[in-house]
Protein backbone atom coordinates (compact mmCIF):
# COMPACT_ATOMS: atom_id res chain seq x y z
CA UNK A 1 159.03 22.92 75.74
CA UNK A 2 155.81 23.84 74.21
CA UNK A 3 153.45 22.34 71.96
CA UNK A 4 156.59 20.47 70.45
CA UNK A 5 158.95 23.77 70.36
CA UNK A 6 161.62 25.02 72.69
CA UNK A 7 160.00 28.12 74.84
CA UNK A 8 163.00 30.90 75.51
CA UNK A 9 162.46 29.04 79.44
CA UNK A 10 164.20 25.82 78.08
CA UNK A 11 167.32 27.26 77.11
CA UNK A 12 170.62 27.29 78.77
CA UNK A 13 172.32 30.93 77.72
CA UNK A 14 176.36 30.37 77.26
CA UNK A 15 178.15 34.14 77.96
CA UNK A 16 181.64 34.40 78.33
CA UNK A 17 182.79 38.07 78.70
CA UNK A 18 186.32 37.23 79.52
CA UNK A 19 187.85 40.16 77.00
CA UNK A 20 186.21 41.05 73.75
CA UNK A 21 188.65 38.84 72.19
CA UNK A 22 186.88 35.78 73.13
CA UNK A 23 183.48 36.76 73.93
CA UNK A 24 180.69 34.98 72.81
CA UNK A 25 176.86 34.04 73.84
CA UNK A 26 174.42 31.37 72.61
CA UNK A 27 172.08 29.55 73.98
CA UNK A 28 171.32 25.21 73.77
CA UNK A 29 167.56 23.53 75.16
CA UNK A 30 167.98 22.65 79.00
CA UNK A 31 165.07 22.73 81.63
CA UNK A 32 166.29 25.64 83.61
CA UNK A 33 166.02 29.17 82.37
CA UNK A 34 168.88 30.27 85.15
CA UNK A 35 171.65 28.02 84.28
CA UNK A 36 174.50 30.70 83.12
CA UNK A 37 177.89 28.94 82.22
CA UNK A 38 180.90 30.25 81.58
CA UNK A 39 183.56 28.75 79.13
CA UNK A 40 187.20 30.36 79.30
CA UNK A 41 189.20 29.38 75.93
CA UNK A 42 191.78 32.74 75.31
CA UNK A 43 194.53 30.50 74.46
CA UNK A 44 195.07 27.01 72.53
CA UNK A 45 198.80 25.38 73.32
CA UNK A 46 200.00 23.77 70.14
CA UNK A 47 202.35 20.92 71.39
CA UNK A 48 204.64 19.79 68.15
CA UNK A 49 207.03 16.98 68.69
CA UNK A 50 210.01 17.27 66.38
CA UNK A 51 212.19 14.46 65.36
CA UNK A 52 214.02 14.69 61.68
CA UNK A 53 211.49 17.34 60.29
CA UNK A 54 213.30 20.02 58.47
CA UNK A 55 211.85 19.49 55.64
CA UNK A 56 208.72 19.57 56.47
CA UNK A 57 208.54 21.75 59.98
CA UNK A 58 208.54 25.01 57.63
CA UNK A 59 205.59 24.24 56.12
CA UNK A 60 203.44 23.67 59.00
CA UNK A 61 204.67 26.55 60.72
CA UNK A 62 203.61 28.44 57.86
CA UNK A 63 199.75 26.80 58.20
CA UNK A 64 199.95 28.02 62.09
CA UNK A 65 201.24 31.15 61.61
CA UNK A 66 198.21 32.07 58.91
CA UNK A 67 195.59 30.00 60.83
CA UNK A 68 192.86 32.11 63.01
CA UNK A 69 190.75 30.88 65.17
CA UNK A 70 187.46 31.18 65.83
CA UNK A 71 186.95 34.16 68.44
CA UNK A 72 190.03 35.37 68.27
CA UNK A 73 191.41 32.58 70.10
CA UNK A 74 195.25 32.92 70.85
CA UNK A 75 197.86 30.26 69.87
CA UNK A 76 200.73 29.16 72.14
CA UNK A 77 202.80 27.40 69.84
CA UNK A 78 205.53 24.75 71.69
CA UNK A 79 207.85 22.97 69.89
CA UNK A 80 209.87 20.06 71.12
CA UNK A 81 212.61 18.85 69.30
CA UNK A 82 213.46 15.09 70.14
CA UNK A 83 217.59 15.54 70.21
CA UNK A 84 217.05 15.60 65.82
CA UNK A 85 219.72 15.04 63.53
CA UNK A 86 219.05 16.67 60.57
CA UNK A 87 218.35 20.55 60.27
CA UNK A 88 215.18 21.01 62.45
CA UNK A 89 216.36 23.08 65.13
CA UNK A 90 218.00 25.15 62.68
CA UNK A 91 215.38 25.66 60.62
CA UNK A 92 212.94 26.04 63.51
CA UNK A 93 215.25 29.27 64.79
CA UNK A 94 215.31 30.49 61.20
CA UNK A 95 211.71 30.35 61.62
CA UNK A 96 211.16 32.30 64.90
CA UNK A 97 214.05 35.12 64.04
CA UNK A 98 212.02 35.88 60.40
CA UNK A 99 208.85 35.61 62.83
CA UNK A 100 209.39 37.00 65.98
CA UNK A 101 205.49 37.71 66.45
CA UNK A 102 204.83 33.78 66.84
CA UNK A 103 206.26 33.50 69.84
CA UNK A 104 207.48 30.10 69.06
CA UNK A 105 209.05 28.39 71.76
CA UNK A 106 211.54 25.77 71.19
CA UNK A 107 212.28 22.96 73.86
CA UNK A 108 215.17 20.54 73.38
CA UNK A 109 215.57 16.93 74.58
CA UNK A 110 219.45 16.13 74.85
CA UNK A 111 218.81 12.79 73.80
CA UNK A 112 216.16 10.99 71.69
CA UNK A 113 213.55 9.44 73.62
CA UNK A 114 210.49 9.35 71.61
CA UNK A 115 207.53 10.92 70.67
CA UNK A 116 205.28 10.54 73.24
CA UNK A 117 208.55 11.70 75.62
CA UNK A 118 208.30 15.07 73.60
CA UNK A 119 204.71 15.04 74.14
CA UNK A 120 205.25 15.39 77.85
CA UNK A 121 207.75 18.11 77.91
CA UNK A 122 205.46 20.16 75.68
CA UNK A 123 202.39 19.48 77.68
CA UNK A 124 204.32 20.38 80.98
CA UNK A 125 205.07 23.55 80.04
CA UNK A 126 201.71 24.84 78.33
CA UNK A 127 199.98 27.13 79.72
CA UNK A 128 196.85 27.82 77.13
CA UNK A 129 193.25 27.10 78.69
CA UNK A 130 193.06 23.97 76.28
CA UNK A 131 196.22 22.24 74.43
CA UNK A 132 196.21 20.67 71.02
CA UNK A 133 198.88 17.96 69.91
CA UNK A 134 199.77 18.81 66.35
CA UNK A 135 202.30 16.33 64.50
CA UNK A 136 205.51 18.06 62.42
CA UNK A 137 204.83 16.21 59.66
CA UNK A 138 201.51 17.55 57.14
CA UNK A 139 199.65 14.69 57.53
CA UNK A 140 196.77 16.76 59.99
CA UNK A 141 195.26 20.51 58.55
CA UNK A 142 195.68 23.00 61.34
CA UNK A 143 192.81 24.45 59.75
CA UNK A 144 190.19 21.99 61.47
CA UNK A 145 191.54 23.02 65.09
CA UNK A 146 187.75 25.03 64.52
CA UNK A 147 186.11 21.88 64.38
CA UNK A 148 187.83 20.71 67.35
CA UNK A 149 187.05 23.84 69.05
CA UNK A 150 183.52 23.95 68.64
CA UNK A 151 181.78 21.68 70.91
CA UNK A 152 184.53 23.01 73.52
CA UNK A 153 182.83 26.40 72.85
CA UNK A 154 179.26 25.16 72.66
CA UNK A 155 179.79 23.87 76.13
CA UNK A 156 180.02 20.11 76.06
CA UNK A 157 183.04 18.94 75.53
CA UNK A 158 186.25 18.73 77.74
CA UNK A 159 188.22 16.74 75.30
CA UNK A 160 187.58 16.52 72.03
CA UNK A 161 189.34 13.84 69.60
CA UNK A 162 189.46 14.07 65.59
CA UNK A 163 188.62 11.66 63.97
CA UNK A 164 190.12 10.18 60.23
CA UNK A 165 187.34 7.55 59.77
CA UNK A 166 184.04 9.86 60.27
CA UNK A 167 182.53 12.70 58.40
CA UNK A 168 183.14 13.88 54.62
CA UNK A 169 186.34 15.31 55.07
CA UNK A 170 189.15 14.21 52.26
CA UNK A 171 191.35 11.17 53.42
CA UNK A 172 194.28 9.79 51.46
CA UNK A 173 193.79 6.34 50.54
CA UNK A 174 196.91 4.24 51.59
CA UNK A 175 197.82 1.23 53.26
CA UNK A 176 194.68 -1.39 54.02
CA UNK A 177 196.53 -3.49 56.94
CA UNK A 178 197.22 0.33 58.72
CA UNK A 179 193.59 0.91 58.51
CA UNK A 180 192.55 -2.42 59.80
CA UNK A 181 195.23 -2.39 62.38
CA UNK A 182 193.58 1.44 63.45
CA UNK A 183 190.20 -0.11 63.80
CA UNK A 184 191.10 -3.57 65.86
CA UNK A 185 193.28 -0.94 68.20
CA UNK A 186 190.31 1.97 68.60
CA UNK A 187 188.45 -1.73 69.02
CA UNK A 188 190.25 -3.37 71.50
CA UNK A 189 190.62 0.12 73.12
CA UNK A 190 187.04 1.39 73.48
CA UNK A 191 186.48 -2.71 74.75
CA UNK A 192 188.82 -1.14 78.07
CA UNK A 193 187.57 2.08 78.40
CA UNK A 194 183.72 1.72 77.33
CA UNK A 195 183.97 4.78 75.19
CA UNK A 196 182.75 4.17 71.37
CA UNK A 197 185.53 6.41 69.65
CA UNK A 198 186.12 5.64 65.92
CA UNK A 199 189.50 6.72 66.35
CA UNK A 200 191.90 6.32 69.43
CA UNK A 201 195.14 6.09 67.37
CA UNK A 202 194.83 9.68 65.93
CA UNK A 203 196.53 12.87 66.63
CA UNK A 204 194.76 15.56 66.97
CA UNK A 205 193.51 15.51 70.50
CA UNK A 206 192.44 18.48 71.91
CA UNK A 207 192.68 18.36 76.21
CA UNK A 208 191.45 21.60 78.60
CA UNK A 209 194.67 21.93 80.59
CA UNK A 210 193.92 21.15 84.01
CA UNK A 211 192.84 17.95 82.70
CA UNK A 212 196.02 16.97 80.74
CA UNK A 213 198.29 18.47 83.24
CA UNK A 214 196.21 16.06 85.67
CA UNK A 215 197.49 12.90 84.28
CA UNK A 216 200.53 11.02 85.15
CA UNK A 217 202.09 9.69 81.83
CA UNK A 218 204.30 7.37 81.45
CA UNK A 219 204.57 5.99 77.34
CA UNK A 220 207.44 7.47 75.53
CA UNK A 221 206.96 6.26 72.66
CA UNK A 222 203.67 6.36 69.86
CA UNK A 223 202.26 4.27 73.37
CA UNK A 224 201.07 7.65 74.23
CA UNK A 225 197.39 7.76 72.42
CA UNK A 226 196.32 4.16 74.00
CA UNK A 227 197.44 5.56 77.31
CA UNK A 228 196.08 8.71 77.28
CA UNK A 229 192.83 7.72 76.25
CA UNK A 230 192.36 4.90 79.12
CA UNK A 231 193.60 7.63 81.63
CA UNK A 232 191.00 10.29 79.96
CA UNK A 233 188.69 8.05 79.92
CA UNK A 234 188.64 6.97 83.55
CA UNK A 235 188.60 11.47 84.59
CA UNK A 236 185.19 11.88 86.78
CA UNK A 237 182.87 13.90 84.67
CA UNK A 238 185.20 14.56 81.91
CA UNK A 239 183.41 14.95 78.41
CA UNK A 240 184.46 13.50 75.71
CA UNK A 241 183.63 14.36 72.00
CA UNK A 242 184.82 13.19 68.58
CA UNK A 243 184.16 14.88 65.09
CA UNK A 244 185.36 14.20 61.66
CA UNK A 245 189.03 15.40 60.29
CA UNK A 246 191.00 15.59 57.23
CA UNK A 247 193.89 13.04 56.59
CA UNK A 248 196.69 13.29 54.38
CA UNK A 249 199.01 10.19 55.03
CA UNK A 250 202.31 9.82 54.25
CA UNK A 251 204.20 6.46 53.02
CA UNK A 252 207.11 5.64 54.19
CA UNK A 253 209.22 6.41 52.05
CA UNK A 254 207.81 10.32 52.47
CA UNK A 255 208.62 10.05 56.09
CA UNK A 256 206.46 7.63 58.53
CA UNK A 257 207.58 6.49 61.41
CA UNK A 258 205.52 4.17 63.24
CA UNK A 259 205.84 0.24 62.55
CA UNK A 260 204.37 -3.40 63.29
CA UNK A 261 206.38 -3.24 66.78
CA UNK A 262 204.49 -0.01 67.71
CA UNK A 263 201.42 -1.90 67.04
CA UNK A 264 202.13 -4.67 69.47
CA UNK A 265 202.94 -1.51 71.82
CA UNK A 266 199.78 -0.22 71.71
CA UNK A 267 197.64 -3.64 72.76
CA UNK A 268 200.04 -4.05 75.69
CA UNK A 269 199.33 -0.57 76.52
CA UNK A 270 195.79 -0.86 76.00
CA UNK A 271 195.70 -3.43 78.16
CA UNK A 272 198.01 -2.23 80.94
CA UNK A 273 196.12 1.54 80.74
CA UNK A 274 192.46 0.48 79.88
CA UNK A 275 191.82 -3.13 81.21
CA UNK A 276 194.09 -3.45 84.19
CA UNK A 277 194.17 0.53 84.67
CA UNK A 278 197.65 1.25 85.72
């Protein structure tokens, strides 16, 4: 730095010329002017758990199949269906046959054994450079995987959560004991990891693979996002981001699942993952 400004000496130059596809070059302030980094993000595994769906799991497909990434990034699209017993597989292999392009891939549970049990299968069997989990429901906007993506492709972040309860972004207003339940739980949770997330309970996650892959899982159930984030959390050298996402609830009576009990759940899991770090 000179005389207050960044000299072209302080910057670290980003250059990725994996394919044209996914090439890209910027540059951020660092004190060496021969640091040269290279970030490898072709392809972004979209892991969907699927329980009762069909009549949403059209819709979202049709946000995925329209959404484009930034630099051309690819989309490996995994859906797991969590033994359903309404029309979702059906409607998810109407899907694929009218869109063979997607390459949708459709896993199958032979019983129901929960979300965060679907969550594993999928996240076994990706094989993108990062991996997204995106609900079935159309609470989440696949359209802000971008945001998600861009400290990834700045090169800071590892991981990268979304939150509901930062930023400008719209957020449907809906029940007040859910949102104080959210914040005692990202509360509680950050307490056990020493993170300062505003919110552990959501969704969208976004994991490089080898990191995810890394982890040994164990919740079935919505006791995944506690336990994932203590076992994140606790990666050597493993960066960690948050930025600010849309949320458009649903009530229950439009189709949400979790309840009080999963609540409960989550402490003991926060305090079996973070505190005691099982």
């Amino acid at each position: 730095m000179k005389n207050g400004r960044w000299d072209n000496s302080s910057f670290l130059i980003f250059h990725s010329s994996l394919s044209e596809a996914s090439a890209f070059t910027f540059a951020i302030p660092f004190a060496s002017p021969s640091f040269i980094l290279v970030v490898k993000f072709d392809t972004l595994s979209i892991v969907i758990p699927v329980y009762n769906e069909a009549r949403t799991i059209h819709q979202i497909l049709d946000l995925l199949r329209e959404l484009k990434l930034v630099n051309n990034i690819g989309k490996e699209i995994i859906l797991v269906n969590d033994c359903s017993t309404d029309a979702s597989v059906e409607t998810i292999r109407a899907y694929a046959a009218r869109y063979p392009d997607m390459g949708l891939r459709l896993l199958e549970h032979d019983v129901n054994k929960g979300k965060g049990a679907a969550l594993h299968t999928g996240i076994r069997e990706a094989t993108g450079d990062y991996v997204i989990i995106q609900d079935a429901d159309l609470e989440y906007d696949p359209e802000e995987y971008n945001l998600l993506i861009k400290p990834v492709l700045k090169g800071f972040a590892d991981v990268v959560f979304g939150s509901r309860f930062m930023g400008g972004n719209p957020h449907r207003v809906l029940f007040f004991w859910h949102s104080i339940g959210n914040a005692w739980l990202t509360f509680l949770s950050n307490m056990c990891t020493d993170l300062n997330l505003t919110d552990m309970e959501t969704c969208y996650k976004m994991f490089r693979r080898d990191i995810i892959q890394s982890l040994k899982l164990e919740e079935n159930r919505f006791g995944f996002e506690p336990e994932v984030t203590a076992k994140v959390a606790r990666v050597k050298d493993a960066r960690i981001y948050e930025v600010g996402i849309s949320y458009y609830g649903r009530t229950y009576a439009e189709g949400k699942k979790i309840g009080w009990r999963d609540g409960f759940r989550a402490i003991y899991c926060i305090l079996k993952y973070g505190l005691l770090g099982q």
